[in-house]
PDB file of N, CA and C in Angstrom:
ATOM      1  N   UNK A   1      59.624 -79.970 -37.978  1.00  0.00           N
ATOM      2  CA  UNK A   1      60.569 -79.100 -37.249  1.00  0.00           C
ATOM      3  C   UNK A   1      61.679 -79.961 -36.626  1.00  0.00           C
ATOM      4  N   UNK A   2      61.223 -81.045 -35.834  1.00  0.00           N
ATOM      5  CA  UNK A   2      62.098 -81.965 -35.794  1.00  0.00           C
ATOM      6  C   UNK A   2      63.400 -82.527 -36.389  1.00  0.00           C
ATOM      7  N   UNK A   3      62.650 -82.744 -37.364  1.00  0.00           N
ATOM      8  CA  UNK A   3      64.012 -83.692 -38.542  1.00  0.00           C
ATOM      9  C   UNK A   3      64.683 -82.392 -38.777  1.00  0.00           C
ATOM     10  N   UNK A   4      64.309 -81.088 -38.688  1.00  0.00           N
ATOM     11  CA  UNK A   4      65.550 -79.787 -39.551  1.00  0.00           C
ATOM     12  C   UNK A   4      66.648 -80.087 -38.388  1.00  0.00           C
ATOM     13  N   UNK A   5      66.089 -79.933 -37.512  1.00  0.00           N
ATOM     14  CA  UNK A   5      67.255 -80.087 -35.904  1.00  0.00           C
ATOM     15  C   UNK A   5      68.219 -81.146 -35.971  1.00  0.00           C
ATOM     16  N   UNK A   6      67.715 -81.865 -36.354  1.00  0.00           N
ATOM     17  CA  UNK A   6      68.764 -83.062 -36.255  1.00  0.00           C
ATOM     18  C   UNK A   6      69.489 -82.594 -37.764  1.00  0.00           C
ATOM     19  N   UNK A   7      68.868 -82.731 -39.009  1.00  0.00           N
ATOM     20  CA  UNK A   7      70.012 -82.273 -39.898  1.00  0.00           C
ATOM     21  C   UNK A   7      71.186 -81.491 -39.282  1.00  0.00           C
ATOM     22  N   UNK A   8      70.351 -80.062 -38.854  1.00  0.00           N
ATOM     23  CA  UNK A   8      71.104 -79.175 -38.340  1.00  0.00           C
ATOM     24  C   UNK A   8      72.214 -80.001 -37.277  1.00  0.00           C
ATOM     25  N   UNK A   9      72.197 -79.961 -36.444  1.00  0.00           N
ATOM     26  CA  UNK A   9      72.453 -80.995 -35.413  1.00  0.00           C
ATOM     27  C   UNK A   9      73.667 -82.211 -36.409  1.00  0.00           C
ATOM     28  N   UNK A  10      73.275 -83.118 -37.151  1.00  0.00           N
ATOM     29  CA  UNK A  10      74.073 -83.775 -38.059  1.00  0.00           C
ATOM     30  C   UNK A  10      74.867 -82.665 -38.833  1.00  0.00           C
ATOM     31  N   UNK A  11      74.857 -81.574 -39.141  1.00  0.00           N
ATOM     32  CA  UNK A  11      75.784 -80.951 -40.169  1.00  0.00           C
ATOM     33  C   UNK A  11      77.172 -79.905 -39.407  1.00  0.00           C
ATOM     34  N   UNK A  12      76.371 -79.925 -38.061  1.00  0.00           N
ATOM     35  CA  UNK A  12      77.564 -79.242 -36.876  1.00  0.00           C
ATOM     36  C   UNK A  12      77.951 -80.307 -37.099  1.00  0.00           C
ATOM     37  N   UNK A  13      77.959 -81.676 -36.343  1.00  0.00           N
ATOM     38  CA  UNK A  13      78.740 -82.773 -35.935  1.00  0.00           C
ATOM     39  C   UNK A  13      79.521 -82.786 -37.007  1.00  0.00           C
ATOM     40  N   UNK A  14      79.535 -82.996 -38.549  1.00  0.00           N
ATOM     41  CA  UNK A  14      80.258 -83.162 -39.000  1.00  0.00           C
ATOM     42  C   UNK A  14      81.402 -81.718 -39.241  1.00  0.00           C
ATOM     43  N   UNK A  15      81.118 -80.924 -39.350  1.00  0.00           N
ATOM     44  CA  UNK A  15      81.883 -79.880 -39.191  1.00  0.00           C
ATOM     45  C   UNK A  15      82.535 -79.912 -38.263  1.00  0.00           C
ATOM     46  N   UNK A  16      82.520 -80.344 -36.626  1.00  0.00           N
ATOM     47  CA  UNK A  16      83.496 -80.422 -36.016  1.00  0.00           C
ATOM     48  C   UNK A  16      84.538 -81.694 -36.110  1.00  0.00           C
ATOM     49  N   UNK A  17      83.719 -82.560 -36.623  1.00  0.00           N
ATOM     50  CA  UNK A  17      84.509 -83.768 -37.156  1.00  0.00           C
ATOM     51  C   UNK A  17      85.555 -83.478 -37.740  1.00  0.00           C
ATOM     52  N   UNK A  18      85.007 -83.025 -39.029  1.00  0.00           N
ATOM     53  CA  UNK A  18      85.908 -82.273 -40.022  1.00  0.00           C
ATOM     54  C   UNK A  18      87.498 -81.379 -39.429  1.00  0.00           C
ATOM     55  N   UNK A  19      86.803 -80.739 -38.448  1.00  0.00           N
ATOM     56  CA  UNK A  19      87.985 -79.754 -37.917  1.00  0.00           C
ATOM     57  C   UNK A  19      89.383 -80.725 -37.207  1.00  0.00           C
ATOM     58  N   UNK A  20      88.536 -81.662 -36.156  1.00  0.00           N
ATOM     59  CA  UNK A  20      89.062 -82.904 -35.435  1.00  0.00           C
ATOM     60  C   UNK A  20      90.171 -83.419 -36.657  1.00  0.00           C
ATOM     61  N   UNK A  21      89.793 -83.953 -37.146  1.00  0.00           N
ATOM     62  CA  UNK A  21      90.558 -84.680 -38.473  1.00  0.00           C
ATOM     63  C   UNK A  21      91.717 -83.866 -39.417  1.00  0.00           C
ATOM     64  N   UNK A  22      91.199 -82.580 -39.939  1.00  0.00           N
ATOM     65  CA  UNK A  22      91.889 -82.156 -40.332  1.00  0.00           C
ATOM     66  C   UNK A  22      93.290 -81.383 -39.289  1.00  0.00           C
ATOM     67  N   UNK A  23      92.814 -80.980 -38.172  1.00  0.00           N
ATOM     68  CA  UNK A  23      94.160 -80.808 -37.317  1.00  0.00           C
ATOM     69  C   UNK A  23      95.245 -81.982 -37.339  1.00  0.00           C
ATOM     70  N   UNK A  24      94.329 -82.694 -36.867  1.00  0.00           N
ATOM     71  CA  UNK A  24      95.247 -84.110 -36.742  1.00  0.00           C
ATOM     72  C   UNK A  24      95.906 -84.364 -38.198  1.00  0.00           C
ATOM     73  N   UNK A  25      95.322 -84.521 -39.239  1.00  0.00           N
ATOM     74  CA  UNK A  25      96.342 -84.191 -40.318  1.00  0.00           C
ATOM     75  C   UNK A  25      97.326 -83.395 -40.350  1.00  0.00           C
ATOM     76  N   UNK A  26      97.226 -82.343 -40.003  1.00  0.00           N
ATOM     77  CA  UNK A  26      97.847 -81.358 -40.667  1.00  0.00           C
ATOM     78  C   UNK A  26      99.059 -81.518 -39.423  1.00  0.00           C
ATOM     79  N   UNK A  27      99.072 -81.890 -38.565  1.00  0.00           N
ATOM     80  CA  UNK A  27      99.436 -82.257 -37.682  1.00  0.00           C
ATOM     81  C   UNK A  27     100.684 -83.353 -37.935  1.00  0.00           C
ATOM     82  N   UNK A  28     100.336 -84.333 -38.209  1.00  0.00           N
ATOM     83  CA  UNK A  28     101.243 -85.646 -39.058  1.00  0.00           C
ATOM     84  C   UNK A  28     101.536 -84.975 -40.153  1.00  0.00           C
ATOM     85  N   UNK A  29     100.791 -84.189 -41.193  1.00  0.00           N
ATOM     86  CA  UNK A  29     101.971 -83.728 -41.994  1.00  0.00           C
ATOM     87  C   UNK A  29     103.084 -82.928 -41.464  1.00  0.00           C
ATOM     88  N   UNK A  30     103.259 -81.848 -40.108  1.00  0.00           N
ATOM     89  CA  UNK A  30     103.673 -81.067 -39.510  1.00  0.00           C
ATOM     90  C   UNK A  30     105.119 -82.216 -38.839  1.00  0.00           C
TER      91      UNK A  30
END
């Protein structure tokens, strides 16, 4: 049960990563 949480847990983080980054791109392309 553990390790699903943290996946879980690891697959938000990158999704907000994702969001972080791509603003900021889109941003410098802007």
């Amino acid at each position: 049960m553990g390790k699903m949480r943290d996946k879980e847990k690891a697959v938000v983080g990158l999704g907000l990563v994702g969001l972080v980054f791509g603003g900021i791109y889109l941003a410098t392309r802007l």
